[in-house]
N, C-alpha and C. Protein backbone atom coordinates (compact mmCIF):
# COMPACT_ATOMS: atom_id res chain seq x y z
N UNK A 1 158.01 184.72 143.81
CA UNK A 1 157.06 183.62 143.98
C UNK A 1 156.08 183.55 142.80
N UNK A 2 155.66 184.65 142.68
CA UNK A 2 154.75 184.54 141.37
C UNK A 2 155.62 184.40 140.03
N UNK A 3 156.63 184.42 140.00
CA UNK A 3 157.05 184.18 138.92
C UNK A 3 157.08 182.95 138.84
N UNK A 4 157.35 182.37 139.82
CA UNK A 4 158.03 180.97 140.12
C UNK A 4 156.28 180.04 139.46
N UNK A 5 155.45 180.38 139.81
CA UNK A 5 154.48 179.62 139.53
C UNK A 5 153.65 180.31 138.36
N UNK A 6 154.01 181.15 138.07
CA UNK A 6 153.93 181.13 135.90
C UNK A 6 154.55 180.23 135.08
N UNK A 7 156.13 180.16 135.67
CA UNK A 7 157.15 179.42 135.08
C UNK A 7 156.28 177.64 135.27
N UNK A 8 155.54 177.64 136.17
CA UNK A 8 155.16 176.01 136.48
C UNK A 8 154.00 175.86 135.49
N UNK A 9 152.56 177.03 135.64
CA UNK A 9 151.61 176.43 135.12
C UNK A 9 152.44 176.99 133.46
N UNK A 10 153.26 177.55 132.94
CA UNK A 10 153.94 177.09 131.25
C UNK A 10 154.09 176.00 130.91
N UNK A 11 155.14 175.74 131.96
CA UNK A 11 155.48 174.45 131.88
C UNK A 11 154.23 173.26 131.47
N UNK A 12 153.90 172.95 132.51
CA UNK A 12 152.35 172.24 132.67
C UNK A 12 151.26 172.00 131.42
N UNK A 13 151.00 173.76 130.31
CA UNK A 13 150.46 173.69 129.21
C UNK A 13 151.80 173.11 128.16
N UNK A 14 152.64 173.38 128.50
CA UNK A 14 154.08 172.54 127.59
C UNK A 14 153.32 170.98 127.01
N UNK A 15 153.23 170.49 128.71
CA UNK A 15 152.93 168.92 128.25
C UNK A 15 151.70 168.57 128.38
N UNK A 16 150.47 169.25 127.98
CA UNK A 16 149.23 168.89 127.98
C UNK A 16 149.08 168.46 126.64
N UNK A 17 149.56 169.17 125.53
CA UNK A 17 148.98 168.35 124.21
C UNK A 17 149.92 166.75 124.27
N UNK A 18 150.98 166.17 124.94
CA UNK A 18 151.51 165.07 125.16
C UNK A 18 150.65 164.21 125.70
N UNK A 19 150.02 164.56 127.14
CA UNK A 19 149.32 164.25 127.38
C UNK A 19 147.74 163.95 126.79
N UNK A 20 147.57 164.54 126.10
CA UNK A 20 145.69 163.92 124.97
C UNK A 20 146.36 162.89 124.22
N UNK A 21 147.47 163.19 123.71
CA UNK A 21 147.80 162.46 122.17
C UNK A 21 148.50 160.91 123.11
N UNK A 22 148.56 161.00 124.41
CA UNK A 22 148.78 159.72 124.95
C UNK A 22 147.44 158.72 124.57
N UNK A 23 146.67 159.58 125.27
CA UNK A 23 145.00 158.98 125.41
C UNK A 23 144.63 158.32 124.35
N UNK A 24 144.90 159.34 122.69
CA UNK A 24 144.32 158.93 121.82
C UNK A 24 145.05 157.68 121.17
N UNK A 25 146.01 157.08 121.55
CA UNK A 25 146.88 156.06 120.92
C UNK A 25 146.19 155.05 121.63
N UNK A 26 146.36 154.00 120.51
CA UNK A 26 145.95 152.55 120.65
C UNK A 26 146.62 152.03 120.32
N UNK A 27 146.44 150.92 121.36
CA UNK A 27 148.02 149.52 121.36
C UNK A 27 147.42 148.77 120.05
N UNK A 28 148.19 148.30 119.19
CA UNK A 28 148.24 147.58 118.48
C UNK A 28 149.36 146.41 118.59
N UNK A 29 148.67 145.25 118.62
CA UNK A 29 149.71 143.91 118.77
C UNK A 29 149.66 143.17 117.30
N UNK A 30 151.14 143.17 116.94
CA UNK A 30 151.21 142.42 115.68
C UNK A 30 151.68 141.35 115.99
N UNK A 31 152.13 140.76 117.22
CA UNK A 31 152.77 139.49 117.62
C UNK A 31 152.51 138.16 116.68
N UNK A 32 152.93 137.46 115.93
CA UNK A 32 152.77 136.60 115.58
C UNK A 32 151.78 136.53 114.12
N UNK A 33 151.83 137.71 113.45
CA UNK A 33 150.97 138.41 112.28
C UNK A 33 149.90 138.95 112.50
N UNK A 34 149.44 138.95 113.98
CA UNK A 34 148.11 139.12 113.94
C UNK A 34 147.79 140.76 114.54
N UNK A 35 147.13 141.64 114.11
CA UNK A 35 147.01 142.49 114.73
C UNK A 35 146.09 142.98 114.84
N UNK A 36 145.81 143.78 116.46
CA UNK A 36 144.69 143.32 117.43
C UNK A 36 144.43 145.21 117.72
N UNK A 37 143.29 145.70 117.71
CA UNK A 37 143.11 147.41 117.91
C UNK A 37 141.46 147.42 118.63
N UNK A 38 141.67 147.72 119.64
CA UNK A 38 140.65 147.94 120.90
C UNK A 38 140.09 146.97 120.50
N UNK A 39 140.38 145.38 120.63
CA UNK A 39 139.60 144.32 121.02
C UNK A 39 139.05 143.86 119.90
N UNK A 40 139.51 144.54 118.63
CA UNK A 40 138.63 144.04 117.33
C UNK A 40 139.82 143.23 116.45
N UNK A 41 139.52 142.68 115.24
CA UNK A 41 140.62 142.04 114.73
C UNK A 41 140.60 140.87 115.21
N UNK A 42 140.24 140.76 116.23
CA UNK A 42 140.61 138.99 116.47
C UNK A 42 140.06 137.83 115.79
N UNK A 43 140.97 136.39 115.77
CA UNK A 43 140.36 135.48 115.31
C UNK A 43 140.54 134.55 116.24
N UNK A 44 139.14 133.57 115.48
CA UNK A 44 138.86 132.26 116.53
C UNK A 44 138.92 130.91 115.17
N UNK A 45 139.61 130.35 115.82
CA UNK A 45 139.77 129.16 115.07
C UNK A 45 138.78 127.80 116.00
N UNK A 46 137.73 127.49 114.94
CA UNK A 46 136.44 126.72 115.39
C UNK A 46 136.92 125.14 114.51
N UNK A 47 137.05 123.80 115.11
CA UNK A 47 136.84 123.07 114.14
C UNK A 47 136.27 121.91 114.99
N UNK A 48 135.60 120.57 114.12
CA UNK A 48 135.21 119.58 114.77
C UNK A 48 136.00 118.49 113.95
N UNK A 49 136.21 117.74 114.82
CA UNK A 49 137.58 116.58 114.20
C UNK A 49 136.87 115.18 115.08
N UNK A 50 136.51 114.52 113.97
CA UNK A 50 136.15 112.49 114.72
C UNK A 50 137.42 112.26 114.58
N UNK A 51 138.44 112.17 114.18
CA UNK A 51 139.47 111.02 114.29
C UNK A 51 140.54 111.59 114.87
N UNK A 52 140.75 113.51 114.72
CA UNK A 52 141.95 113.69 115.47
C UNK A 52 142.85 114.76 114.78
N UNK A 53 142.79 114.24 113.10
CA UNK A 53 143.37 114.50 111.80
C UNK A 53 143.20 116.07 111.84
N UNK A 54 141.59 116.84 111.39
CA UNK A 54 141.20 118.33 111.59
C UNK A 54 142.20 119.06 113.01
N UNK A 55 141.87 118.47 113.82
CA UNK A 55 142.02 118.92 114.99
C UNK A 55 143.54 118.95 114.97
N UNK A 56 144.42 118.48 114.87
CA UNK A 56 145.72 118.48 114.51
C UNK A 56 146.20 119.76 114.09
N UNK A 57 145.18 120.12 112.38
CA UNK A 57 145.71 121.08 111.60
C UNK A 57 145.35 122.11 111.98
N UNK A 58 143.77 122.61 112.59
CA UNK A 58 143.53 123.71 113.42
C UNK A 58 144.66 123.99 114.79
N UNK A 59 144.55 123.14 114.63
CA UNK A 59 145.59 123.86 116.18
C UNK A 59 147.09 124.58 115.54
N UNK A 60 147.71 123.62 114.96
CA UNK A 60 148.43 123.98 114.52
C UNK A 60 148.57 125.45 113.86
N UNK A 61 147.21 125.89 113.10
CA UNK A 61 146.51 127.29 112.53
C UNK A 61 146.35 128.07 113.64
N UNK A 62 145.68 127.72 114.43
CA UNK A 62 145.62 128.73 115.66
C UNK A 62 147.15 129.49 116.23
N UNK A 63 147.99 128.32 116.16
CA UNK A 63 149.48 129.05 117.23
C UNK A 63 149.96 129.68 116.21
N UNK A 64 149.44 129.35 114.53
CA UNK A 64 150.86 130.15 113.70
C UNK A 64 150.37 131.33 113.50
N UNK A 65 148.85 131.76 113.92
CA UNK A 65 148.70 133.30 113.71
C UNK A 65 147.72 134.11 114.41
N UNK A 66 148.11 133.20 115.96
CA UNK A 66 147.98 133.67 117.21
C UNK A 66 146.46 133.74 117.28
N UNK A 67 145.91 132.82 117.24
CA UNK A 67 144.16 132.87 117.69
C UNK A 67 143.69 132.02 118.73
N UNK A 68 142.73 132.32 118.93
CA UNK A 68 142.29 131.50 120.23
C UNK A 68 141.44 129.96 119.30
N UNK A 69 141.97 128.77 119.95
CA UNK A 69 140.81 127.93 119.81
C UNK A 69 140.08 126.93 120.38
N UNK A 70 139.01 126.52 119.32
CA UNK A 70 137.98 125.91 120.55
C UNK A 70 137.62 124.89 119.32
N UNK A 71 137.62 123.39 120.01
CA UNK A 71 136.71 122.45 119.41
C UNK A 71 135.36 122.07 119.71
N UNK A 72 134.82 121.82 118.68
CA UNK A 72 133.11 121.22 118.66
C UNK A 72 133.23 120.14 119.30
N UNK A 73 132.71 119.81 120.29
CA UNK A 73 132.62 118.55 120.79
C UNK A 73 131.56 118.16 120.59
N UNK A 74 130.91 116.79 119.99
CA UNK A 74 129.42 116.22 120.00
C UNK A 74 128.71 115.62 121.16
N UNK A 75 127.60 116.04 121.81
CA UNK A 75 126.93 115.46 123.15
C UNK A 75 127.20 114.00 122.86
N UNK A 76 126.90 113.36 121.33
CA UNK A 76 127.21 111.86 121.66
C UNK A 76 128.72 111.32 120.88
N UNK A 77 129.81 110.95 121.21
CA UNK A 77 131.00 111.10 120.83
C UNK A 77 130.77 110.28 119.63
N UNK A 78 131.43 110.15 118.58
CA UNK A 78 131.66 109.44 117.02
C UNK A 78 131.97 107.70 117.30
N UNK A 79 131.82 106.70 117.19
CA UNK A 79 132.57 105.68 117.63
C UNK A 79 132.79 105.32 116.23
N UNK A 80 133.89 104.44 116.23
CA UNK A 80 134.64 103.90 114.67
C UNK A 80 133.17 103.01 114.04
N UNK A 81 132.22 102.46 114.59
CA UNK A 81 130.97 101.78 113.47
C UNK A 81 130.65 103.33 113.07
N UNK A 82 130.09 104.42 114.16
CA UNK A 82 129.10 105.43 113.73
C UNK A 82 129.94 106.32 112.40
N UNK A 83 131.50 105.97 112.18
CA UNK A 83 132.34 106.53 111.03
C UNK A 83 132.64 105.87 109.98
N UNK A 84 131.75 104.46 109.35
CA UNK A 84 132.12 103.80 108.65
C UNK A 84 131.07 104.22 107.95
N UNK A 85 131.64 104.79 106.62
CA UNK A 85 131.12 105.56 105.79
C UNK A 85 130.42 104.12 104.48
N UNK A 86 131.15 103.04 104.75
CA UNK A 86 130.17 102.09 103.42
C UNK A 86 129.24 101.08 104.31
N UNK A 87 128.81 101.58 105.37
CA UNK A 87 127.30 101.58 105.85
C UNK A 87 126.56 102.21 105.98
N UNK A 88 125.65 101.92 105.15
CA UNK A 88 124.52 103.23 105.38
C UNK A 88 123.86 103.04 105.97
N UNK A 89 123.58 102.18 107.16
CA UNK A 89 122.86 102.10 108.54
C UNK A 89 123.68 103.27 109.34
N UNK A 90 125.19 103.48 108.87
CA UNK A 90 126.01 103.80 110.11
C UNK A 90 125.21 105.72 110.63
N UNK A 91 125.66 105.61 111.66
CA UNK A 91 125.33 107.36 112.21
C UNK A 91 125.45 108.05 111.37
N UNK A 92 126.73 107.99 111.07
CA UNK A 92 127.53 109.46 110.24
C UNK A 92 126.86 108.71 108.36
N UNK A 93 126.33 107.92 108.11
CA UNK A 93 125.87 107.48 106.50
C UNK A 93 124.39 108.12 107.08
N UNK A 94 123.75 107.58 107.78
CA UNK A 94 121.83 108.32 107.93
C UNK A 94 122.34 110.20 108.29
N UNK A 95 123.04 110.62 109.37
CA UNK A 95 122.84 111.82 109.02
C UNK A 95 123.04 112.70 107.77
N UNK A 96 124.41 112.54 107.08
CA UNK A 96 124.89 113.00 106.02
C UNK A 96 123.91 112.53 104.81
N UNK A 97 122.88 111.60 104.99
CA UNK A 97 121.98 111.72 104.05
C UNK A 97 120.59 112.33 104.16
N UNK A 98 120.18 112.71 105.25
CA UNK A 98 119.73 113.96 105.96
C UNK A 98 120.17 115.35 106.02
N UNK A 99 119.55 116.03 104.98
CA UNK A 99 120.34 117.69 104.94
C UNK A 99 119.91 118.65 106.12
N UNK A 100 118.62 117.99 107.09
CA UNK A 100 118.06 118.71 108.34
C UNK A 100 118.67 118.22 109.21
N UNK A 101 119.54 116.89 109.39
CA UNK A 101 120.27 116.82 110.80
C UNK A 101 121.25 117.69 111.27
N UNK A 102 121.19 117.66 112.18
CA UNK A 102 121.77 118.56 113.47
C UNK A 102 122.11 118.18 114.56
N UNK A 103 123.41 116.98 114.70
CA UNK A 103 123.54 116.78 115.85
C UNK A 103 124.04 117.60 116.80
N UNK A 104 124.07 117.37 118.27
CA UNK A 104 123.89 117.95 119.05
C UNK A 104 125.35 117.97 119.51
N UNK A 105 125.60 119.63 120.21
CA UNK A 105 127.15 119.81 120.42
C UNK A 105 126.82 119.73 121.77
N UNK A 106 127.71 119.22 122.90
CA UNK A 106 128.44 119.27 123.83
C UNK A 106 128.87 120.83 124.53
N UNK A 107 129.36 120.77 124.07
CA UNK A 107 130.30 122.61 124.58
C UNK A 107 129.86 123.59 124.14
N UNK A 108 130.24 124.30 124.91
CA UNK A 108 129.55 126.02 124.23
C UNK A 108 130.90 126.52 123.73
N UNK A 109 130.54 127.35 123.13
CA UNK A 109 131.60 128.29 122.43
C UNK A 109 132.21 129.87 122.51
N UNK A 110 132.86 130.50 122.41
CA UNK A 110 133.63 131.42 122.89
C UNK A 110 132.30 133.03 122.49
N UNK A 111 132.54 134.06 123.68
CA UNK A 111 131.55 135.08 123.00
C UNK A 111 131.75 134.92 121.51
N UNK A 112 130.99 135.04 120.42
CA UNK A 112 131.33 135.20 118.76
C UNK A 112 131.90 136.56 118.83
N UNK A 113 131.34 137.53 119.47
CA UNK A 113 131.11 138.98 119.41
C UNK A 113 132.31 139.75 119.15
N UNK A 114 133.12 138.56 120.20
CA UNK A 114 134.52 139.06 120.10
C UNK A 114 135.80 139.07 119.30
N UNK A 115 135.26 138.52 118.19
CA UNK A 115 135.82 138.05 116.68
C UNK A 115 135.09 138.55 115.35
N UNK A 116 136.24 138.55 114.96
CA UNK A 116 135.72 139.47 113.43
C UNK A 116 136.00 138.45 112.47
N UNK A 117 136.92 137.40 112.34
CA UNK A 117 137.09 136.47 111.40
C UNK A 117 136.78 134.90 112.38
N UNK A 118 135.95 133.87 111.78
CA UNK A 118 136.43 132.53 112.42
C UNK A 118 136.53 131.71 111.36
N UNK A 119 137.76 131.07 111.70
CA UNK A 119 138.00 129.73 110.70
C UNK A 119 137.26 128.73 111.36
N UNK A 120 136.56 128.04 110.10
CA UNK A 120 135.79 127.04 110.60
C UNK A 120 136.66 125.43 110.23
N UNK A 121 137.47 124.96 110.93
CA UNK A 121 137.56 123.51 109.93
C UNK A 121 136.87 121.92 110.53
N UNK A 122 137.10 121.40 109.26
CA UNK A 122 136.42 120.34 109.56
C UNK A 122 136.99 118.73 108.39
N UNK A 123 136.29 117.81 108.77
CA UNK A 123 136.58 116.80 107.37
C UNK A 123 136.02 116.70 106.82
N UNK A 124 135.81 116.29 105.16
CA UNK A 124 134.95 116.50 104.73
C UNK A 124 134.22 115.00 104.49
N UNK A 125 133.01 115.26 104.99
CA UNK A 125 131.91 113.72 104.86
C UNK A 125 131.11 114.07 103.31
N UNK A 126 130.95 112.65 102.67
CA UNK A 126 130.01 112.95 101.58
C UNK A 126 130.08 114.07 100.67
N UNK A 127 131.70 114.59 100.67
CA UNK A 127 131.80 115.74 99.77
C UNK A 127 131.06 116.84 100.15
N UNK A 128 131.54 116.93 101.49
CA UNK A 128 130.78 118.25 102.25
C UNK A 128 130.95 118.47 103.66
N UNK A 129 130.47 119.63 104.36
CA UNK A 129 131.28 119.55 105.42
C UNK A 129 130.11 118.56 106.58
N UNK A 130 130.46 118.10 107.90
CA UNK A 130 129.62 117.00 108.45
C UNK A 130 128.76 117.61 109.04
N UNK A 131 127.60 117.24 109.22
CA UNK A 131 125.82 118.35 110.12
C UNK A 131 125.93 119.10 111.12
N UNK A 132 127.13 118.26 112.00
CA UNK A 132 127.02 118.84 113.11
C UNK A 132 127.99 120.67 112.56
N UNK A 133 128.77 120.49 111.84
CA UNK A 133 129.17 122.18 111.65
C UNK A 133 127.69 122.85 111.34
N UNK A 134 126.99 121.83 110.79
CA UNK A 134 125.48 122.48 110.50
C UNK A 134 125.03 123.16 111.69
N UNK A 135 124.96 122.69 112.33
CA UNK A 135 124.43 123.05 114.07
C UNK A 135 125.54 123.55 114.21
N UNK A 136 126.90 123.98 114.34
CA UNK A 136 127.25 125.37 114.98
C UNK A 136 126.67 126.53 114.18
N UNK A 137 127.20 126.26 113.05
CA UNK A 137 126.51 127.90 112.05
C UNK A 137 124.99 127.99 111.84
N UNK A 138 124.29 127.62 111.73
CA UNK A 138 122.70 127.56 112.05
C UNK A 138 122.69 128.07 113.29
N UNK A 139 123.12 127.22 114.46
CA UNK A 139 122.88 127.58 115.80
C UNK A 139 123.24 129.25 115.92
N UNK A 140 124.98 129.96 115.46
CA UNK A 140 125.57 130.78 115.81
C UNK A 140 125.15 131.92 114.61
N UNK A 141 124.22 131.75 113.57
CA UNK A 141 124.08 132.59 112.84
C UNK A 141 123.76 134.00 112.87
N UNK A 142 122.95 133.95 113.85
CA UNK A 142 122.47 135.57 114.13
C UNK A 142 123.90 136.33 114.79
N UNK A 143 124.81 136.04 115.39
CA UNK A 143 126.33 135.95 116.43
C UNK A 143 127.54 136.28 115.14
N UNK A 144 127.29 135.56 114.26
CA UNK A 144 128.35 135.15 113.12
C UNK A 144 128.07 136.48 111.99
N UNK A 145 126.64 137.17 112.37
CA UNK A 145 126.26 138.45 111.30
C UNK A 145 127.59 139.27 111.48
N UNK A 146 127.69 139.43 109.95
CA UNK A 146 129.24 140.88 110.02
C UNK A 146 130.46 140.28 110.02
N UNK A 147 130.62 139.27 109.99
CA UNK A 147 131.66 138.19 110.73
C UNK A 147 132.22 137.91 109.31
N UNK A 148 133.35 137.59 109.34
CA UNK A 148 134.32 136.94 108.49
C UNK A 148 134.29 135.36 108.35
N UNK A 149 134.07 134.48 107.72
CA UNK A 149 133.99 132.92 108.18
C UNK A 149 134.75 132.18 106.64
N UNK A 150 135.82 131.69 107.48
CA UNK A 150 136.97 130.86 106.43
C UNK A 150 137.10 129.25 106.79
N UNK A 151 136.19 128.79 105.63
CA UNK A 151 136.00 127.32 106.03
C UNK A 151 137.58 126.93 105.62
N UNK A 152 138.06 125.33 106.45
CA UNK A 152 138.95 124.64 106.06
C UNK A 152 138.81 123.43 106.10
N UNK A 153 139.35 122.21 105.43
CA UNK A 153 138.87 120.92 105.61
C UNK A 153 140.39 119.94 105.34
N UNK A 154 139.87 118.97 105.90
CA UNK A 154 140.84 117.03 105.91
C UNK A 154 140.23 116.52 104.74
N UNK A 155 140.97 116.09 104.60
CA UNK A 155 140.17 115.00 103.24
C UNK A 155 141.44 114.20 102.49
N UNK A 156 141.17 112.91 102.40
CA UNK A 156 142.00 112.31 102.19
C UNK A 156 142.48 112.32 100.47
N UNK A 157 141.55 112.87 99.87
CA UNK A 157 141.40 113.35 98.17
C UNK A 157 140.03 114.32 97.89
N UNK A 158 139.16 113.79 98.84
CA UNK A 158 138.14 114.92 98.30
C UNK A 158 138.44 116.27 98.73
N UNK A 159 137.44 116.97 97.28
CA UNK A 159 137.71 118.80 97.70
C UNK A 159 136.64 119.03 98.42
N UNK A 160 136.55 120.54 98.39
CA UNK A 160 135.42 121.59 99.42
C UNK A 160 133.91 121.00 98.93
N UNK A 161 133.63 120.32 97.75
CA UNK A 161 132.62 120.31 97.59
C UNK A 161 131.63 121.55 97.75
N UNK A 162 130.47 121.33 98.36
CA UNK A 162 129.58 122.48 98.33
C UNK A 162 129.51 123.38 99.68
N UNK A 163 130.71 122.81 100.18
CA UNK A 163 130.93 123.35 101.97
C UNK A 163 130.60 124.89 101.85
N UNK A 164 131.45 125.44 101.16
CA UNK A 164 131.09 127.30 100.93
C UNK A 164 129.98 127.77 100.93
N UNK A 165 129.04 127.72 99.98
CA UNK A 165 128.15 127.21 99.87
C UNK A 165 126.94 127.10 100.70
N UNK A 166 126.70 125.98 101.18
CA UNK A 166 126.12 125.76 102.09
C UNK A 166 125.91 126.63 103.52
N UNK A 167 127.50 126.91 104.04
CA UNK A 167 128.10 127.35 105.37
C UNK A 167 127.44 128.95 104.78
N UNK A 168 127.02 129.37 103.64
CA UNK A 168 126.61 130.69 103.62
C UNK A 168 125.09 130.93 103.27
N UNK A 169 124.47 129.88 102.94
CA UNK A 169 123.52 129.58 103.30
C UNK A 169 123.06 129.12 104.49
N UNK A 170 123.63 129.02 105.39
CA UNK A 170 123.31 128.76 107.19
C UNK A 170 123.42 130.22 107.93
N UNK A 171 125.00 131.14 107.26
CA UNK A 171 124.42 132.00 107.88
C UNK A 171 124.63 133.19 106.74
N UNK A 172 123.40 133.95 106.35
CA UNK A 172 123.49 134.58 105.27
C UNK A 172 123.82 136.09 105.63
N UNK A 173 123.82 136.87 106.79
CA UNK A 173 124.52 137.62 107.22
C UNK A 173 125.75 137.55 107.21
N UNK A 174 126.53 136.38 107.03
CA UNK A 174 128.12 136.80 107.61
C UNK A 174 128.84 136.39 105.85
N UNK A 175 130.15 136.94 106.12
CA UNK A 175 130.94 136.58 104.84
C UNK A 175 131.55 135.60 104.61
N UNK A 176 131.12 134.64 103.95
CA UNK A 176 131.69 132.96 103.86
C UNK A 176 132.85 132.91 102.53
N UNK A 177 134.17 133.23 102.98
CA UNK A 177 134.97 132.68 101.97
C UNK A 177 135.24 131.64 100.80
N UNK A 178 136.11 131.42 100.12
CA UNK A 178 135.92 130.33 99.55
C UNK A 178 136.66 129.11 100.57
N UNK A 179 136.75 127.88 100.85
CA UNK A 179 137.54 127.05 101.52
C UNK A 179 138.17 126.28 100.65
N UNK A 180 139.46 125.70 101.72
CA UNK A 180 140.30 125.23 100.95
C UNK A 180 140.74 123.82 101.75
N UNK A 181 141.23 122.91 101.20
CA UNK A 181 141.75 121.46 101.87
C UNK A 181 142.92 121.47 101.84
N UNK A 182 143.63 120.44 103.25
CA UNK A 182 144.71 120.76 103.29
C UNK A 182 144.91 119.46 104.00
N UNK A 183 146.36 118.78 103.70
CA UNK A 183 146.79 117.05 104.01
C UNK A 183 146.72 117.45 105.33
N UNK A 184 147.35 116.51 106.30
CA UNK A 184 147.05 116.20 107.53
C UNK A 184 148.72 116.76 108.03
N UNK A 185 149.48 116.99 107.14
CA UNK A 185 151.07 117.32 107.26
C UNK A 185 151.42 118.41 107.06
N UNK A 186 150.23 119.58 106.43
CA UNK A 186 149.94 120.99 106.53
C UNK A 186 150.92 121.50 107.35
N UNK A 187 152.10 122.29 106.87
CA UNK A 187 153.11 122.94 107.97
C UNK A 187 152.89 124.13 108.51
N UNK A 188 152.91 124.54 109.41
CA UNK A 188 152.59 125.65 109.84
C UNK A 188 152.70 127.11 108.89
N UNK A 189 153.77 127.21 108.50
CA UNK A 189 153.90 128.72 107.54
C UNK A 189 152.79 128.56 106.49
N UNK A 190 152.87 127.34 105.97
CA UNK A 190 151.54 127.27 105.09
C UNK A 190 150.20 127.65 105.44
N UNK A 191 150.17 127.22 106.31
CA UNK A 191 148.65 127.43 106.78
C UNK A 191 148.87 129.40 107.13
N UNK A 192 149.77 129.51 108.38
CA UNK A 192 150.35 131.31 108.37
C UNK A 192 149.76 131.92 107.03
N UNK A 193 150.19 131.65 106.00
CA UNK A 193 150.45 132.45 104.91
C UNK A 193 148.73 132.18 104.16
N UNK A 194 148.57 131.79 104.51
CA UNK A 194 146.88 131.04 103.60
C UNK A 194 145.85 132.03 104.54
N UNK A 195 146.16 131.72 106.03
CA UNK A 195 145.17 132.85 107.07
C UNK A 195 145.60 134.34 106.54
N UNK A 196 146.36 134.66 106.13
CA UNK A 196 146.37 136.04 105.77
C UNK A 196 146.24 136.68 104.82
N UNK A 197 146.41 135.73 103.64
CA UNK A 197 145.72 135.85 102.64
C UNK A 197 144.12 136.19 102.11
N UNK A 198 143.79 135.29 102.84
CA UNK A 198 142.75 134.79 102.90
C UNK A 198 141.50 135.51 103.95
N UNK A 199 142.12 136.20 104.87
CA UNK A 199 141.42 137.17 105.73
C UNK A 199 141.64 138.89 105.59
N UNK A 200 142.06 138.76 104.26
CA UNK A 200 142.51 140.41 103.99
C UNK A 200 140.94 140.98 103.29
């Protein structure tokens, strides 16, 4: 009998170092390029789209390298006068000539906390990105500290303008990449291959 239960607790110290070195392993998910280690690593793909166009290409960014996303919605929606850019009565001509406006978002947005990189996209108004991204990153700046932030933009010919820039001057804690524009026909691997680049 006593032998019998030497032979067990051997056994037993056999598989105890198996057992720690279980504990100490962490799942890592590369599914879809992205890879994810106790909850860190993740990305959030953030954009605000009036016509449809942004919103198209973010999404599209989100599924090709597995991120969660969320659009800016504005408390007062865009209507086609408030987007006619050769009136300068129009909404979107008085704010964009206002560097303090801040219109007002609609929706809240995902914990930040839980992201280490967010792509921000958007279109670009007036050779720049439109106020209301002003009011997420202003608003989310203290959230966005430590943070990775990769602007992207629509534009039918114009570039980034001073979007970089600016978006790091809103929040001067976090790391504002350079941004880049991209047609409205942006294929998915493209965009894949640009997020990983670009977030290394």
């Amino acid at each position: 009998m006593k032998k019998a239960v030497m032979s067990l607790v051997w056994a037993l110290a056999a598989l105890l170092p198996f057992c720690c070195c279980a504990k100490e392993n962490t799942t890592v998910n590369t599914e879809k390029g992205v890879t994810t280690m106790n909850n860190t690593g993740k990305s959030l793909v953030v954009c605000f789209s009036a016509t449809g166009t942004t919103k198209g290409v973010a999404q599209r960014l989100a599924t090709a390298i597995g991120a969660e996303f969320v659009e800016i919605v504005p408390a007062k929606p865009y209507t086609t006068a408030d987007l006619n850019w050769r009136d300068k009565k129009s909404r979107s001509s008085v704010e964009m000539a206002d560097r303090k406006s801040r219109p007002a978002i609609a929706n809240a947005v995902p914990n930040l906390a839980d992201y280490t990189t967010v792509f921000v996209g958007f279109p670009i108004w007036w050779y720049r990105e439109p106020s209301i991204i002003d009011t997420f990153i202003e608003t989310n700046a203290e959230a966005l500290a430590g943070k990775t932030i990769v602007p992207f933009a629509t534009s039918g010919g114009s570039g980034m303008g001073d979007s970089t820039a600016n978006l790091q001057a809103l929040a001067p804690k976090a790391k504002v990449t350079a941004g880049r524009r991209f047609s409205a026909s942006v294929d998915a691997d493209t965009l894949k291959a640009w997020a990983v680049e670009v977030a290394k």
